[in-house]
C-alpha atoms as a PDB file:
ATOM      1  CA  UNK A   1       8.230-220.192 -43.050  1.00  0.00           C
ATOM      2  CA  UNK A   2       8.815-218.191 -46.156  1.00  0.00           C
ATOM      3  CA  UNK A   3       7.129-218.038 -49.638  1.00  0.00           C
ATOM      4  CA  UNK A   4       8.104-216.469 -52.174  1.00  0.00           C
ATOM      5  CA  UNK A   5       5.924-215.928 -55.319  1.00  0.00           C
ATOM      6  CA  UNK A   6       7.764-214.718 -58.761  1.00  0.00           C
ATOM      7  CA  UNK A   7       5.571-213.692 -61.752  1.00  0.00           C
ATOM      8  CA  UNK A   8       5.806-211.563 -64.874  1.00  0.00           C
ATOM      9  CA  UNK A   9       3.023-209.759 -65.592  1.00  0.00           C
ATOM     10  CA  UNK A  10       2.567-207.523 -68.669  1.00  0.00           C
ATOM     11  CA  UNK A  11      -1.358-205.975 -68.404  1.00  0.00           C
ATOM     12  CA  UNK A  12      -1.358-206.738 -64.444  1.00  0.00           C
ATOM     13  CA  UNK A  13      -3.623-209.449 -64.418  1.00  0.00           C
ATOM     14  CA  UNK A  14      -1.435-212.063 -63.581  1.00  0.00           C
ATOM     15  CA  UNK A  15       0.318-209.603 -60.715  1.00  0.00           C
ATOM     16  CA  UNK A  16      -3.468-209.680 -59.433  1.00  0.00           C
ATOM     17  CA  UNK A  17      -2.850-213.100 -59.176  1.00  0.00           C
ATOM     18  CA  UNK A  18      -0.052-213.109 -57.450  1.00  0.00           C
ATOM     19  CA  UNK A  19      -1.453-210.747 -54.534  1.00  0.00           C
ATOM     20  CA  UNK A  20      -4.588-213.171 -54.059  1.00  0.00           C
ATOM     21  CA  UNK A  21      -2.019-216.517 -53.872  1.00  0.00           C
ATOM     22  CA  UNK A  22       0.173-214.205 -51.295  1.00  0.00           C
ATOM     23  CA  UNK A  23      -2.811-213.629 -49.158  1.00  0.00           C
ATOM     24  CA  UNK A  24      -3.631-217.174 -49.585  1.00  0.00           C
ATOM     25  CA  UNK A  25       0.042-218.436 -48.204  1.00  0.00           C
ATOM     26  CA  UNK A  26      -0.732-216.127 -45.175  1.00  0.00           C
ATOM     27  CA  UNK A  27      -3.846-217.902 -44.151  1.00  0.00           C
ATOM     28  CA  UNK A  28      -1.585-220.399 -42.466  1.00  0.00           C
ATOM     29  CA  UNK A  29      -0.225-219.025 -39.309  1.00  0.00           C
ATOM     30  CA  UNK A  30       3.406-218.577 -39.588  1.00  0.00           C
ATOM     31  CA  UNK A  31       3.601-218.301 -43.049  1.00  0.00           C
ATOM     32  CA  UNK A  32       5.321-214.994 -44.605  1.00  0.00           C
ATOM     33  CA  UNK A  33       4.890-215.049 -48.691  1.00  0.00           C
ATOM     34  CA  UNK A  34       5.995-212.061 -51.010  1.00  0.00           C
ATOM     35  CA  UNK A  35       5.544-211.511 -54.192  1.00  0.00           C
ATOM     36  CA  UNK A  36       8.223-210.414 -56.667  1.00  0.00           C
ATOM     37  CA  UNK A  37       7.940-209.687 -60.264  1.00  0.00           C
ATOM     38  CA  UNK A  38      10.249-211.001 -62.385  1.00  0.00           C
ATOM     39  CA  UNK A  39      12.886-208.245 -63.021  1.00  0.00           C
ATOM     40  CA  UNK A  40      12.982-207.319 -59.279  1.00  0.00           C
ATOM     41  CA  UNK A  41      13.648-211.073 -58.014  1.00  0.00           C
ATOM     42  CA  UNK A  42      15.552-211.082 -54.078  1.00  0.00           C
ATOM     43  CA  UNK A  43      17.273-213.576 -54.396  1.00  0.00           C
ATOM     44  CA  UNK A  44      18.094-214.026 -50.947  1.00  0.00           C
ATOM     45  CA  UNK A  45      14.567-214.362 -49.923  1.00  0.00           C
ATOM     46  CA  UNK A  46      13.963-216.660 -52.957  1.00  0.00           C
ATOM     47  CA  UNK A  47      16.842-218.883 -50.996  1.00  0.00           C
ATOM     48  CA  UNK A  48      15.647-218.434 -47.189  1.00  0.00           C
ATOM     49  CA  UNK A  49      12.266-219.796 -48.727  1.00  0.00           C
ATOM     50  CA  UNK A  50      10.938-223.083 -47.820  1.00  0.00           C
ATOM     51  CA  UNK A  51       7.991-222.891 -51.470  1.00  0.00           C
ATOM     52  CA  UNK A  52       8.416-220.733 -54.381  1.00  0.00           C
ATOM     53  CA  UNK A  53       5.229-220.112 -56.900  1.00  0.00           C
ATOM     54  CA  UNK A  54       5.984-219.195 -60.176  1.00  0.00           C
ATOM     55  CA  UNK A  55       3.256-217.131 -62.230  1.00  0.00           C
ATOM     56  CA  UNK A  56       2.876-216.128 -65.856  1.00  0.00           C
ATOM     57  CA  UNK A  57       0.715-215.067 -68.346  1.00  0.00           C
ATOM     58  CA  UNK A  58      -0.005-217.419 -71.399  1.00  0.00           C
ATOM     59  CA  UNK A  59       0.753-216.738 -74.754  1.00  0.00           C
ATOM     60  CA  UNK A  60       0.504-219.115 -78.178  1.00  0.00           C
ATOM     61  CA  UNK A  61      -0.125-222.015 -75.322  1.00  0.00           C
ATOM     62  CA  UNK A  62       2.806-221.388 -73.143  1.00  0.00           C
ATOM     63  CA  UNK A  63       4.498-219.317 -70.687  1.00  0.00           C
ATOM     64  CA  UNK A  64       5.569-216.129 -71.212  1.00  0.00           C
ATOM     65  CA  UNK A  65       9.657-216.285 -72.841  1.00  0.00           C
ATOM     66  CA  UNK A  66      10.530-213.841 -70.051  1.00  0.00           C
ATOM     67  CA  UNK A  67       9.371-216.725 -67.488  1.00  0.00           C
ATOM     68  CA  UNK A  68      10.852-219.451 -69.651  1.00  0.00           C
ATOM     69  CA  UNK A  69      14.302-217.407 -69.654  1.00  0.00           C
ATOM     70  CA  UNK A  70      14.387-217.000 -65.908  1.00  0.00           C
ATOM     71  CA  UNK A  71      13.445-220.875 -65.833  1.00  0.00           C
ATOM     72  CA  UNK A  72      15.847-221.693 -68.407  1.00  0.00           C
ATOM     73  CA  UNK A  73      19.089-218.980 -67.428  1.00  0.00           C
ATOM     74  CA  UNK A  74      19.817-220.722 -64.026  1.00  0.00           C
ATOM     75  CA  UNK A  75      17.417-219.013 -60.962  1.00  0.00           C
ATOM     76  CA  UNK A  76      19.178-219.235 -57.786  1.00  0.00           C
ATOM     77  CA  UNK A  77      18.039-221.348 -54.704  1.00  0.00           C
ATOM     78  CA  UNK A  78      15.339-223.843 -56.199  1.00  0.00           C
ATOM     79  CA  UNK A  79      16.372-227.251 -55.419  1.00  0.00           C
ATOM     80  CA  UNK A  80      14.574-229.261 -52.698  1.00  0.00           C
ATOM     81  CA  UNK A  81      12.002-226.384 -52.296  1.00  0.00           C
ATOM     82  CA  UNK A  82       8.119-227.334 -53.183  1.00  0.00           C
ATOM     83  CA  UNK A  83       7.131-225.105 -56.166  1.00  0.00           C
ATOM     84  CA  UNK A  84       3.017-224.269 -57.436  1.00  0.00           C
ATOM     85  CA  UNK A  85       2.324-222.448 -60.525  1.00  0.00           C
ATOM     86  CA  UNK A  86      -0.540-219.981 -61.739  1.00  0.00           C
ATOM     87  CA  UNK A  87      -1.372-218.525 -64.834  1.00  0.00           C
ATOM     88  CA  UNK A  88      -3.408-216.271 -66.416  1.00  0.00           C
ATOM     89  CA  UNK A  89      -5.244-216.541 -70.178  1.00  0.00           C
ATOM     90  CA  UNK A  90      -7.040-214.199 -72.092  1.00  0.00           C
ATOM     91  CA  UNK A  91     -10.250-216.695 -72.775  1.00  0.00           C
ATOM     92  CA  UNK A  92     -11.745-218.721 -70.681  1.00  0.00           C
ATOM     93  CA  UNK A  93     -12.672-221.442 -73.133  1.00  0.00           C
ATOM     94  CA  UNK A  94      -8.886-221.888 -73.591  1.00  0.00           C
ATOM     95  CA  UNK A  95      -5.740-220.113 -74.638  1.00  0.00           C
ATOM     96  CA  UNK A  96      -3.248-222.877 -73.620  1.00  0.00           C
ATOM     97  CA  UNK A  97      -3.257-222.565 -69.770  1.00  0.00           C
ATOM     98  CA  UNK A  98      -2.150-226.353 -69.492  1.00  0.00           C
ATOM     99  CA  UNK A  99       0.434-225.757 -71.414  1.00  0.00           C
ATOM    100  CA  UNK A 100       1.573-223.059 -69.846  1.00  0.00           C
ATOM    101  CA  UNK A 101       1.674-224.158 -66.585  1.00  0.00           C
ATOM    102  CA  UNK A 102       3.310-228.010 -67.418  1.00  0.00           C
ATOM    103  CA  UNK A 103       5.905-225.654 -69.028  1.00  0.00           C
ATOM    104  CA  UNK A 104       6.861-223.893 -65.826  1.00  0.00           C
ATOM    105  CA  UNK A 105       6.411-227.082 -64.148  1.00  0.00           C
ATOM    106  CA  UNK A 106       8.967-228.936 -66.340  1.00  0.00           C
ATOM    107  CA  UNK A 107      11.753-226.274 -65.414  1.00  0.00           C
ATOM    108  CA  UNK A 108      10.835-226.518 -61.794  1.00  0.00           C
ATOM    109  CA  UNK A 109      11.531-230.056 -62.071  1.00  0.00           C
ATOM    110  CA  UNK A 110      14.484-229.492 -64.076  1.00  0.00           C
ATOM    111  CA  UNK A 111      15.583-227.295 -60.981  1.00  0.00           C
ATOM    112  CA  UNK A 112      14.982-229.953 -58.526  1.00  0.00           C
ATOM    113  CA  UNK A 113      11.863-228.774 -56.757  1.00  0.00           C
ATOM    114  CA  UNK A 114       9.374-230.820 -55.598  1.00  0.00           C
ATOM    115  CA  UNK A 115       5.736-229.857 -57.482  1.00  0.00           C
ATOM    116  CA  UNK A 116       2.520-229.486 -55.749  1.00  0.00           C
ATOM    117  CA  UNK A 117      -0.803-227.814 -56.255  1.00  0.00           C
ATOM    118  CA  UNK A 118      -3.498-230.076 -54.014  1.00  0.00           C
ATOM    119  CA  UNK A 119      -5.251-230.879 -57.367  1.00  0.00           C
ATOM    120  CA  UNK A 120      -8.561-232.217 -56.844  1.00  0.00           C
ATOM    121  CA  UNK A 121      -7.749-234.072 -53.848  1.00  0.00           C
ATOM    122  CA  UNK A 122      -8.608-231.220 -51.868  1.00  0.00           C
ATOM    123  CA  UNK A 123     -11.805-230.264 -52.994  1.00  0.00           C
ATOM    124  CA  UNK A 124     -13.330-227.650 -55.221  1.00  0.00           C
ATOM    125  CA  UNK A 125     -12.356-225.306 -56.514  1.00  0.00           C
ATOM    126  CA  UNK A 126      -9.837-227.760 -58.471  1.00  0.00           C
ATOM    127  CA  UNK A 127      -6.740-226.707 -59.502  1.00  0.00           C
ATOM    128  CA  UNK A 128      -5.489-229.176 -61.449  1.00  0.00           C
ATOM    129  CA  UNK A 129      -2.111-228.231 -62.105  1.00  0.00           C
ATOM    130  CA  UNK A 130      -2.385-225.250 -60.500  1.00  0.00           C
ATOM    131  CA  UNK A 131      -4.480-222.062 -60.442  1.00  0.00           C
ATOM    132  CA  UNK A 132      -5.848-220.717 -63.604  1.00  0.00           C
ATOM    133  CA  UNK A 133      -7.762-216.786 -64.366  1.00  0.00           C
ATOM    134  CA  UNK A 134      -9.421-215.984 -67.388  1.00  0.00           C
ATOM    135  CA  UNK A 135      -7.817-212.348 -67.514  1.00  0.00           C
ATOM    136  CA  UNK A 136      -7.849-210.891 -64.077  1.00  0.00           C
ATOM    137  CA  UNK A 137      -8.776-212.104 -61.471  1.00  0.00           C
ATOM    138  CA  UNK A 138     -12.345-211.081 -61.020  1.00  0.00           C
ATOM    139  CA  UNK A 139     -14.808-213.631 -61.092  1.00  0.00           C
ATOM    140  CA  UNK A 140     -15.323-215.544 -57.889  1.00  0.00           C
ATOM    141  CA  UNK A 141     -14.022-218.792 -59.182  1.00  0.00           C
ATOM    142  CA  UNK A 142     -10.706-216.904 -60.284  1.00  0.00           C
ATOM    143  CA  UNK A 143     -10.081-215.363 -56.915  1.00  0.00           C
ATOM    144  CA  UNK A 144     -11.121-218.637 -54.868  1.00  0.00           C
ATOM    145  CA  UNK A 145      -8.304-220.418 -57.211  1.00  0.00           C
ATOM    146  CA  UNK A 146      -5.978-218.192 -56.530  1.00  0.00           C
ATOM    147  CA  UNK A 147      -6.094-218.012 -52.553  1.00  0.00           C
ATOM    148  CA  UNK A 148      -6.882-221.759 -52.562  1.00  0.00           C
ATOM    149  CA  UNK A 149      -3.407-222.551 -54.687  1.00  0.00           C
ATOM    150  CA  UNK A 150      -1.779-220.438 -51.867  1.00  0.00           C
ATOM    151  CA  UNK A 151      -2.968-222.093 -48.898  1.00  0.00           C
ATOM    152  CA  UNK A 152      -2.421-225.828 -49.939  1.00  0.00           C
ATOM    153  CA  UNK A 153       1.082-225.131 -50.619  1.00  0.00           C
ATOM    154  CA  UNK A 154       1.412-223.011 -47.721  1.00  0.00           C
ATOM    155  CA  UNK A 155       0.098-225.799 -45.864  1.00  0.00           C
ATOM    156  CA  UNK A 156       1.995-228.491 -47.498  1.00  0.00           C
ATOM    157  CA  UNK A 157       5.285-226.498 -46.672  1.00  0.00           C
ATOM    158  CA  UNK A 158       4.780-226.207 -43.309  1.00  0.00           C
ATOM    159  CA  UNK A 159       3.924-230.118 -43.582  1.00  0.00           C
ATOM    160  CA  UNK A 160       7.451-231.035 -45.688  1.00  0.00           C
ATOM    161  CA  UNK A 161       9.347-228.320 -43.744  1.00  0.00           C
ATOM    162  CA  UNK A 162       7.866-226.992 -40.753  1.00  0.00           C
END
């Protein structure tokens, strides 16, 4: 079962991110996840995978453009695979996170996948609509978000398409 998780990062905290939902996705047995920022994207992986995770910094309360162009310029190999979302803000208090990730999420759906996160079904820590870091991922709540986001769709793959 493959994973693959695509992100931009600009300061590194949301590649930070990215590692933590990658070890995450490999707490399921069977489960191989990689990461791949967003100007070094393998395709063919991206379209042997069964989940793809999409993660991006926010900025003016939404994704970063670079994310939004790859979203919006045709990625290859989407359709019919179950997509999560993270991203990072600079305040905790707020910054646009929401925003941000419903913004990834509406391409996702626009590319046919099939949008899942466990929200608050599966106990804390919630994610909502996926998994959110103030800056990088430091804090325990942060990190716990991050590996939880990877497991429960990790899990949920092997559940749709093991």
């Amino acid at each position: 079962m493959n994973i693959a998780i695509i992100y931009y990062s600009q300061t590194g905290n949301t590649e930070q991110m990215a590692e933590l939902v990658r070890q995450g996705c490999e707490q399921v047995p069977g489960v191989e996840a990689r990461c791949m920022p967003l100007d070094k994207v393998d395709d063919e992986y991206v379209i042997a995978s069964q989940a793809v995770i999409l993660g991006s910094p926010t900025y003016e309360g939404s994704c970063a453009w670079q994310m939004k162009k790859h979203l919006d310029t045709g990625p290859k190999g989407l359709a019919g695979k179950l997509g999560g979302v993270f991203v990072s803000q600079n305040w905790p208090g707020g910054g646009g996170a929401s925003f941000a990730e419903m913004t990834i999420i509406a391409g996702m759906l626009v590319r046919g996948m099939i949008v899942y996160s466990g929200g608050i079904a599966l106990g804390k820590p919630y994610l909502h609509f996926g998994a959110v870091s103030a800056q990088a991922p430091e804090e325990a709540l942060y990190r716990e978000r991050c590996l939880k986001l990877g497991e429960n769709i990790a899990n949920k793959a092997v559940e749709l398409f093991g």
